[in-house]
PDB file of N, CA and C in Angstrom:
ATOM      1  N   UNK A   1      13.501  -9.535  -1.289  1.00  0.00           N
ATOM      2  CA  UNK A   1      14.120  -8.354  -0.710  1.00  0.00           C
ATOM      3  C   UNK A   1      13.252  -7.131  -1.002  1.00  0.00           C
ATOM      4  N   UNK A   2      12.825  -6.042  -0.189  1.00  0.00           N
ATOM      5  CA  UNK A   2      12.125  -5.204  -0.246  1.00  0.00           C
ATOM      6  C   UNK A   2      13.306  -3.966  -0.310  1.00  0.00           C
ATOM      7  N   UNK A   3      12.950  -3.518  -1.688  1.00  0.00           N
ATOM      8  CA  UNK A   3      13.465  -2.003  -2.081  1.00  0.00           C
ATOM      9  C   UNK A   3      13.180  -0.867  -1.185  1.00  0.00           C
ATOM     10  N   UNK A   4      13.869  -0.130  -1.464  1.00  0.00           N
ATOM     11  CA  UNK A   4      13.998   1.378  -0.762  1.00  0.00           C
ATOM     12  C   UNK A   4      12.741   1.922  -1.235  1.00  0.00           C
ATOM     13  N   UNK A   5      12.563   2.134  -2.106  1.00  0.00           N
ATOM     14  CA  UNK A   5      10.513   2.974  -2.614  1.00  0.00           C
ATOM     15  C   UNK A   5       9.702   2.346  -1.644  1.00  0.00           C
ATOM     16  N   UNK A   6       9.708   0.779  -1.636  1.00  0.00           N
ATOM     17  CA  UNK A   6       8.385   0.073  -0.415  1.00  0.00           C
ATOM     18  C   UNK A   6       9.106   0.736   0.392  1.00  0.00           C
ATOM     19  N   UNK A   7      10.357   0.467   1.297  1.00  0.00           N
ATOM     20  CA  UNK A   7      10.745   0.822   2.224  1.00  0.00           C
ATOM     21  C   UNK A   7       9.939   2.527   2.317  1.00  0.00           C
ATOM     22  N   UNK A   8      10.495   3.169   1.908  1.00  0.00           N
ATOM     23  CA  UNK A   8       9.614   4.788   2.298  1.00  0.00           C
ATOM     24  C   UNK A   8       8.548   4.627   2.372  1.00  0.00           C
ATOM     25  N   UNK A   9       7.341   4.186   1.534  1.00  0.00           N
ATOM     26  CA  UNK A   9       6.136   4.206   1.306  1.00  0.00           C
ATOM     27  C   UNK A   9       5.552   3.062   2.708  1.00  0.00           C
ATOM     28  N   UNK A  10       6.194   2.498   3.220  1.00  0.00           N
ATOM     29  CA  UNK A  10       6.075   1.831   4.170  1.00  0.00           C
ATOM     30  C   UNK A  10       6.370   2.896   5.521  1.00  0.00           C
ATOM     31  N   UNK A  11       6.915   3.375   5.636  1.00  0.00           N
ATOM     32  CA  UNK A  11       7.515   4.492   6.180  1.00  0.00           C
ATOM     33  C   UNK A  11       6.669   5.096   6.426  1.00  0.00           C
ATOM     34  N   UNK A  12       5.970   6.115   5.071  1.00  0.00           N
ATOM     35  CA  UNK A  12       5.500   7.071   4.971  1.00  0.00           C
ATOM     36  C   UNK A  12       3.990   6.929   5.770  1.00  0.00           C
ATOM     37  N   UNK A  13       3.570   5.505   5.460  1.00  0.00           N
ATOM     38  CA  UNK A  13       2.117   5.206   5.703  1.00  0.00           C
ATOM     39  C   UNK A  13       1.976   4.925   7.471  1.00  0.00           C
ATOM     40  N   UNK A  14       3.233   4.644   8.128  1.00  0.00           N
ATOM     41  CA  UNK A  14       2.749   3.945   9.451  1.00  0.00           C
ATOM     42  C   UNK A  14       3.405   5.714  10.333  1.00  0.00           C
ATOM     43  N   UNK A  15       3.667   6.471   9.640  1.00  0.00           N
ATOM     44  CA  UNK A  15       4.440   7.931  10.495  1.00  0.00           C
ATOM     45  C   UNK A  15       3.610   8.915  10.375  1.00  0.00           C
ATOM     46  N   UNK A  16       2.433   8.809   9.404  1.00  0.00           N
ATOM     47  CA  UNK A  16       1.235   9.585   9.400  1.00  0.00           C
ATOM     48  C   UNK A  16       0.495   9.525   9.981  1.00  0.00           C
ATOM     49  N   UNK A  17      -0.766  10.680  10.061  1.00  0.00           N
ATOM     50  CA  UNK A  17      -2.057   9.823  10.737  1.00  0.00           C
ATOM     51  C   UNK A  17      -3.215   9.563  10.005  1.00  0.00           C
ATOM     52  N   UNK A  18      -4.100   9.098   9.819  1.00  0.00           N
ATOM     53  CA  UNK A  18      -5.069   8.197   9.207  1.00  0.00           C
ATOM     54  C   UNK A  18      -5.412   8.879   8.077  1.00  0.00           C
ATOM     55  N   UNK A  19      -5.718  10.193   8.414  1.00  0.00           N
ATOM     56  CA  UNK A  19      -6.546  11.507   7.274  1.00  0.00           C
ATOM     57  C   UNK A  19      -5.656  11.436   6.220  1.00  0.00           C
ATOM     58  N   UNK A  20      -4.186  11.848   6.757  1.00  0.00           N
ATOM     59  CA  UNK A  20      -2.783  12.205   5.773  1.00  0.00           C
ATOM     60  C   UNK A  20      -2.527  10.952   4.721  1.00  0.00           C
ATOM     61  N   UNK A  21      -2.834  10.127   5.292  1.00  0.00           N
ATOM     62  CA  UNK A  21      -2.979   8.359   4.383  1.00  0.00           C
ATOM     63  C   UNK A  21      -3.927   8.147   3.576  1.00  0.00           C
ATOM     64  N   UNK A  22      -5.340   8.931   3.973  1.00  0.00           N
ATOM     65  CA  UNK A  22      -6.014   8.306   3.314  1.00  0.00           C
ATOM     66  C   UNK A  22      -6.009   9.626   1.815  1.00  0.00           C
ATOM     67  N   UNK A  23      -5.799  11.154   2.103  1.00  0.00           N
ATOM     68  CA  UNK A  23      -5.309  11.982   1.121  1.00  0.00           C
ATOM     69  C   UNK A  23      -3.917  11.456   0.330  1.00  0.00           C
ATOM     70  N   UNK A  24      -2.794  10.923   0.793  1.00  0.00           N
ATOM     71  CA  UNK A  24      -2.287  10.614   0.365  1.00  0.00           C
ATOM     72  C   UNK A  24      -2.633   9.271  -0.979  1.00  0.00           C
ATOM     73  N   UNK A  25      -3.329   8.671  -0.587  1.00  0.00           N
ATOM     74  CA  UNK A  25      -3.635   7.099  -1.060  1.00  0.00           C
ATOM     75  C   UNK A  25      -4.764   8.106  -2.442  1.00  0.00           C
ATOM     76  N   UNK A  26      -5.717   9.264  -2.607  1.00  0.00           N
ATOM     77  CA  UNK A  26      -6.078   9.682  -3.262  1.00  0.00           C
ATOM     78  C   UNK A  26      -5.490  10.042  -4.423  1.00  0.00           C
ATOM     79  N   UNK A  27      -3.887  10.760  -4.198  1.00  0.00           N
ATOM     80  CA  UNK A  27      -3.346  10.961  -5.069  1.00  0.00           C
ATOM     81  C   UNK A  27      -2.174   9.943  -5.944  1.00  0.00           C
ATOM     82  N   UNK A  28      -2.175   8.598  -5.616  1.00  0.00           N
ATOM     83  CA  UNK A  28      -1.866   8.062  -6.207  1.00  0.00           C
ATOM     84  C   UNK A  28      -2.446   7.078  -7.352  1.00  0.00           C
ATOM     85  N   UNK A  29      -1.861   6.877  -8.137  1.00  0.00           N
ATOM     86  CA  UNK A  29      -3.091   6.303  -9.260  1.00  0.00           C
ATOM     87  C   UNK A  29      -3.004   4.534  -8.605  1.00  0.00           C
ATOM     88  N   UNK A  30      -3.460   4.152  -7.712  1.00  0.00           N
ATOM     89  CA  UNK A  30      -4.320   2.729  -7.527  1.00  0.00           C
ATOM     90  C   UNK A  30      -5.364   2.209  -8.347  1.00  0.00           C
ATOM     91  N   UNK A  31      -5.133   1.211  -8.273  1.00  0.00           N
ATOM     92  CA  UNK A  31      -6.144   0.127  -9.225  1.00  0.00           C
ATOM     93  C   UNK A  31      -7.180  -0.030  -7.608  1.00  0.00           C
ATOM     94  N   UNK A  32      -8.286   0.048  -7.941  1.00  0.00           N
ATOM     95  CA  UNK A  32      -9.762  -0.199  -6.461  1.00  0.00           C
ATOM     96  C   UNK A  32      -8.740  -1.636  -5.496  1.00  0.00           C
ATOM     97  N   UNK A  33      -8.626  -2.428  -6.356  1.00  0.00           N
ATOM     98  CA  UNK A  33      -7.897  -3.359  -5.421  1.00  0.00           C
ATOM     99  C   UNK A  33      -6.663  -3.215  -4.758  1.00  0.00           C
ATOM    100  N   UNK A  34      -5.585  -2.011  -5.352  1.00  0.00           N
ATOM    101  CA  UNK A  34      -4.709  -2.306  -4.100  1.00  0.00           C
ATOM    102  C   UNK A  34      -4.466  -0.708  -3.541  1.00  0.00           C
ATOM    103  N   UNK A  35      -5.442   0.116  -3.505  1.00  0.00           N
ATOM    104  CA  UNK A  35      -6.194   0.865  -2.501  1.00  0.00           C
ATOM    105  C   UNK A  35      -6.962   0.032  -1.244  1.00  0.00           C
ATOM    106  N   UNK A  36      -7.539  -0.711  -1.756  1.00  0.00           N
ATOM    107  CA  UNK A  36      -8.447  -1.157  -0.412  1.00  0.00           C
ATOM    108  C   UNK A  36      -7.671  -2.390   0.235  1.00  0.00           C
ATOM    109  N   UNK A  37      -6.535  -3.171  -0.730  1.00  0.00           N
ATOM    110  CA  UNK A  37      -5.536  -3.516   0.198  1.00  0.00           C
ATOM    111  C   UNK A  37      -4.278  -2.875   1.162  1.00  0.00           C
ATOM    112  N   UNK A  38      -4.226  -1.939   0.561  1.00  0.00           N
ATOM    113  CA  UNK A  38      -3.622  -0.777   0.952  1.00  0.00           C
ATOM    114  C   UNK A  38      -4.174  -0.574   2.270  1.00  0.00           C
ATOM    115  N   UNK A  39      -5.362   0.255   2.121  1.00  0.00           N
ATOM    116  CA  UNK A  39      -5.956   0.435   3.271  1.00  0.00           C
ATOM    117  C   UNK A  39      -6.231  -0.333   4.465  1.00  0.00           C
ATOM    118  N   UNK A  40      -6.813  -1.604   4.236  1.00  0.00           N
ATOM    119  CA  UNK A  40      -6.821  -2.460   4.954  1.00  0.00           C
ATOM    120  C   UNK A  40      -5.744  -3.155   5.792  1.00  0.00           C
ATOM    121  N   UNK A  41      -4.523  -3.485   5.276  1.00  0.00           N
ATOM    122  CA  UNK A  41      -3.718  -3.624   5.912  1.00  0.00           C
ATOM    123  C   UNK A  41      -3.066  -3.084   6.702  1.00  0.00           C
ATOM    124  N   UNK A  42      -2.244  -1.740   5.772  1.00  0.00           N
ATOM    125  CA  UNK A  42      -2.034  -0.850   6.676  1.00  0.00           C
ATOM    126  C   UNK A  42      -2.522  -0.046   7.467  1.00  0.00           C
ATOM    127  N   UNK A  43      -3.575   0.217   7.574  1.00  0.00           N
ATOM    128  CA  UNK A  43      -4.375   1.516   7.991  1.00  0.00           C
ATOM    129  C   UNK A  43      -5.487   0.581   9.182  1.00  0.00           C
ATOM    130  N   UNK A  44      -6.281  -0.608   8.683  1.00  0.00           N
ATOM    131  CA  UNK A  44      -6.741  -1.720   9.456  1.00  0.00           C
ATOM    132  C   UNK A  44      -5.914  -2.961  10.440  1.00  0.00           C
ATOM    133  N   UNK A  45      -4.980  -3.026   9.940  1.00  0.00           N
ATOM    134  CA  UNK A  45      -3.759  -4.052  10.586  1.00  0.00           C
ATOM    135  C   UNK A  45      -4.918  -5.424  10.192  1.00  0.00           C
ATOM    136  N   UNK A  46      -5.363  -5.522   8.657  1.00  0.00           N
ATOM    137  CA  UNK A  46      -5.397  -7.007   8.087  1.00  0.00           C
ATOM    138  C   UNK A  46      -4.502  -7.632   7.812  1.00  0.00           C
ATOM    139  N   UNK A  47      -4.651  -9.032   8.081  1.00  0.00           N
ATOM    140  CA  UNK A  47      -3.200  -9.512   7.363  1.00  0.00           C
ATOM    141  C   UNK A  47      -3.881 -10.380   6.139  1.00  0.00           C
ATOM    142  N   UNK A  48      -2.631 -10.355   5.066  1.00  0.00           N
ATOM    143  CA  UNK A  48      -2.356 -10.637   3.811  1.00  0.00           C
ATOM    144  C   UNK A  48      -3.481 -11.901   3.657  1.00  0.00           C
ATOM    145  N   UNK A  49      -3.243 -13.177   4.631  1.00  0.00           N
ATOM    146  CA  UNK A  49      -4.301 -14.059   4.452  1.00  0.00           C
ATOM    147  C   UNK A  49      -5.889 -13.920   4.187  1.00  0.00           C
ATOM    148  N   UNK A  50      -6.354 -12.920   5.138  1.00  0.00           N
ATOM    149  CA  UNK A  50      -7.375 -12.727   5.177  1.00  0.00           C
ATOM    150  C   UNK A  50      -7.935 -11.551   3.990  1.00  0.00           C
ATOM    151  N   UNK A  51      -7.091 -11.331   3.476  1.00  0.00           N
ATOM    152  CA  UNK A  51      -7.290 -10.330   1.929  1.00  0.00           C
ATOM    153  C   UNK A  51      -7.268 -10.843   1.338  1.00  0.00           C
ATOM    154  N   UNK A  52      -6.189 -12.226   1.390  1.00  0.00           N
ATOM    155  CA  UNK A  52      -6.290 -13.243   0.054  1.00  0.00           C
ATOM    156  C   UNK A  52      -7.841 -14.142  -0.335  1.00  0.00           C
ATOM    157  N   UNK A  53      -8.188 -14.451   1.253  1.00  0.00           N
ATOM    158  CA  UNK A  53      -9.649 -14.943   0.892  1.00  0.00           C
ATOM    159  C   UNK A  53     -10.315 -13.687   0.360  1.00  0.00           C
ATOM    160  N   UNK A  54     -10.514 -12.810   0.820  1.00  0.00           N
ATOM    161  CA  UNK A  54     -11.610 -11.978   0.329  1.00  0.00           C
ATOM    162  C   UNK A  54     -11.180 -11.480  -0.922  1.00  0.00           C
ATOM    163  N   UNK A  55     -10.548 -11.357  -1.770  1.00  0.00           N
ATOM    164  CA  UNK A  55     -10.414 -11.337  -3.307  1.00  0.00           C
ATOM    165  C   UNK A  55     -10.139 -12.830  -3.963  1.00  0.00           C
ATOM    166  N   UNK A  56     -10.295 -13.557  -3.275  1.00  0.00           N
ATOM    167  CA  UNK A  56     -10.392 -15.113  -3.593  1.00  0.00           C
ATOM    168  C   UNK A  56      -9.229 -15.435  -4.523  1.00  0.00           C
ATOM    169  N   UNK A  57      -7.531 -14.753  -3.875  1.00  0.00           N
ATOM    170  CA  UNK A  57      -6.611 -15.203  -4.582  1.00  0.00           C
ATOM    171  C   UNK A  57      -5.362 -15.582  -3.957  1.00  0.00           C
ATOM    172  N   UNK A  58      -4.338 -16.180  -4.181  1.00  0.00           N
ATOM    173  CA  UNK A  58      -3.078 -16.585  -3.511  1.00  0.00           C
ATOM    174  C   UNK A  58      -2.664 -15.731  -2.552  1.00  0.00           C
ATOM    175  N   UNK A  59      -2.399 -16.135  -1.571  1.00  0.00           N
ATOM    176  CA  UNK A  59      -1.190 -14.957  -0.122  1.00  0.00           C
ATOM    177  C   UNK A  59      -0.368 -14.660  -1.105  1.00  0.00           C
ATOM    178  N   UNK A  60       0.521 -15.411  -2.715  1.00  0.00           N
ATOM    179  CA  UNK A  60       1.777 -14.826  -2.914  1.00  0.00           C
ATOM    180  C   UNK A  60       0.941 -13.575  -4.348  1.00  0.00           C
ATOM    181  N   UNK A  61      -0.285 -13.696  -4.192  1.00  0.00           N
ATOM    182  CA  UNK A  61      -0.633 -12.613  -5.328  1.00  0.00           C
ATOM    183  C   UNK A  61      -1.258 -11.686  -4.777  1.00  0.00           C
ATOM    184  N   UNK A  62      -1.663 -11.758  -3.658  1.00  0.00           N
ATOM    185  CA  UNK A  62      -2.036 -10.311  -3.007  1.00  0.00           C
ATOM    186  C   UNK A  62      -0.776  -9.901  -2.473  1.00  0.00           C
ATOM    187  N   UNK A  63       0.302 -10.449  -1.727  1.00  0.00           N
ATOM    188  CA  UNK A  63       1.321  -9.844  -1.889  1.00  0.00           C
ATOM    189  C   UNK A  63       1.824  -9.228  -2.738  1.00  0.00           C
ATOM    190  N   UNK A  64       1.916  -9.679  -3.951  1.00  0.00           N
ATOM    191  CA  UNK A  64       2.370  -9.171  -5.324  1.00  0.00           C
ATOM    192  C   UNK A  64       1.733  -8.017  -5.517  1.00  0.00           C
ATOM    193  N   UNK A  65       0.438  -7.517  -5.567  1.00  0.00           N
ATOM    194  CA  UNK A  65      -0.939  -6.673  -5.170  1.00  0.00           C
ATOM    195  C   UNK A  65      -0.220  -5.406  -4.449  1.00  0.00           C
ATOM    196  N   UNK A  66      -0.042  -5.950  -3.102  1.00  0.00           N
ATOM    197  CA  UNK A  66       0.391  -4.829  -2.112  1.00  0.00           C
ATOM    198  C   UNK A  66       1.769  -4.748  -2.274  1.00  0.00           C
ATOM    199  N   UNK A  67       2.843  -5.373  -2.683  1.00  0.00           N
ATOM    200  CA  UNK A  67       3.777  -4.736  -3.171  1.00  0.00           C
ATOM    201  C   UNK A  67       4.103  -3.303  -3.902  1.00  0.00           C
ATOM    202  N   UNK A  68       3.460  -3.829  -5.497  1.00  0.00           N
ATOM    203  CA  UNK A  68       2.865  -2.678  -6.298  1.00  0.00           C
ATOM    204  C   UNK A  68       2.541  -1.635  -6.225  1.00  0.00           C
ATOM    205  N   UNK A  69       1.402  -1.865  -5.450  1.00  0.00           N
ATOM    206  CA  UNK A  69       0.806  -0.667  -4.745  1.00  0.00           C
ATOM    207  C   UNK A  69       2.089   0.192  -4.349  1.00  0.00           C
ATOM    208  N   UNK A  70       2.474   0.026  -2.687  1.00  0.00           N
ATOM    209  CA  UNK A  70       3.781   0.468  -2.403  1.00  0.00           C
ATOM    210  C   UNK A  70       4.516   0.955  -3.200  1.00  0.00           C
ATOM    211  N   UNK A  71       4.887   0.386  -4.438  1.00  0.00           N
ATOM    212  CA  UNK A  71       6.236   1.048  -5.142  1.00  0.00           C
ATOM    213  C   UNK A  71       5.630   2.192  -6.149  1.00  0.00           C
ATOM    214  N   UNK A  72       4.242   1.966  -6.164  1.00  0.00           N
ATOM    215  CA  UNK A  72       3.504   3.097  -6.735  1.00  0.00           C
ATOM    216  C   UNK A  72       3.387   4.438  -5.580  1.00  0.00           C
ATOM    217  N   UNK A  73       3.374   3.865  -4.795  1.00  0.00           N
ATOM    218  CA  UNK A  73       3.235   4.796  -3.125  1.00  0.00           C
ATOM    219  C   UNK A  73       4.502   5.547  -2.996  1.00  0.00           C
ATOM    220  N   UNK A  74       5.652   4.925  -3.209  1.00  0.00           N
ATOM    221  CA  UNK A  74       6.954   5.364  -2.703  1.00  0.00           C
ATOM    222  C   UNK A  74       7.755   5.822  -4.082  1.00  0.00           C
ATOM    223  N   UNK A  75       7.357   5.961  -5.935  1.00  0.00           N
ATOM    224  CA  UNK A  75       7.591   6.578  -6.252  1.00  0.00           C
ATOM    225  C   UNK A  75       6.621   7.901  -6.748  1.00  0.00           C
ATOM    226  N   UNK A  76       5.822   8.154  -5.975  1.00  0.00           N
ATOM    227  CA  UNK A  76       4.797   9.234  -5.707  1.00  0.00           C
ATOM    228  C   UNK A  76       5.434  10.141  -4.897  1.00  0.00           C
ATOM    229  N   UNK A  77       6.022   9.730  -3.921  1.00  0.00           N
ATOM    230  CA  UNK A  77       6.646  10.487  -2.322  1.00  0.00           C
ATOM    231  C   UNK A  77       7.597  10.789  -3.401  1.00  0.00           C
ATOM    232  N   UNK A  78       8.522  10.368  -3.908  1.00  0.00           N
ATOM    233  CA  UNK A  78      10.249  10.443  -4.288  1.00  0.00           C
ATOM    234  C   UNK A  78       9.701  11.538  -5.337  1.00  0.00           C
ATOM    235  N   UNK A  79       8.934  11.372  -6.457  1.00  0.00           N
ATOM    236  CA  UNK A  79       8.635  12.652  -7.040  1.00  0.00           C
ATOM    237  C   UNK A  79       8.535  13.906  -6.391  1.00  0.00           C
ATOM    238  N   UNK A  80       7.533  13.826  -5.336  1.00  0.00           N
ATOM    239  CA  UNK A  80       7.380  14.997  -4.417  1.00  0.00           C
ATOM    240  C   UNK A  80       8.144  15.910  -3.642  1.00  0.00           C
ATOM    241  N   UNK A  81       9.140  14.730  -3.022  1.00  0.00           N
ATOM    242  CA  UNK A  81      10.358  14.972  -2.196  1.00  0.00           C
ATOM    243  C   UNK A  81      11.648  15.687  -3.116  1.00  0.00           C
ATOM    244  N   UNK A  82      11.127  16.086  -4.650  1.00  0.00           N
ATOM    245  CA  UNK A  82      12.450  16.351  -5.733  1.00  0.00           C
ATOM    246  C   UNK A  82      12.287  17.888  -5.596  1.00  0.00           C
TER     247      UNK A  82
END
């Protein structure tokens, strides 16, 4: 089940436009890997498989990856939004 934080941060990333995402994605503290999954997916329309090969790890751990990310994304916004 996907929480309300992904939910916004999911939100937040596909209602912007590219610049506002990628400033946004600056100010959150990301680990290099789920910035550039971040990016890639959302911002590239990769899917999860093809990220999983290229960090040479499980679909259910780059999910796990880009989850994270997200809830790092969406309690960034919720701070902001206070």
């Amino acid at each position: 089940m996907v929480s309300g934080i992904v939910k916004l941060a999911k939100a937040a990333l596909h209602n912007v436009d590219k610049n506002k995402v990628i400033a946004l994605l600056d100010c959150v503290n990301l680990t290099r890997q789920e910035r550039e999954l971040i990016e890639k997916t959302e911002l590239a329309g990769e899917r999860l498989s093809d990220m999983a090969d290229l960090f040479s790890l499980s679909v259910d751990s780059v999910s796990n990856i880009k989850r994270s990310a997200l809830r790092k994304i969406g309690f960034y916004l919720t701070e902001k939004l206070r």
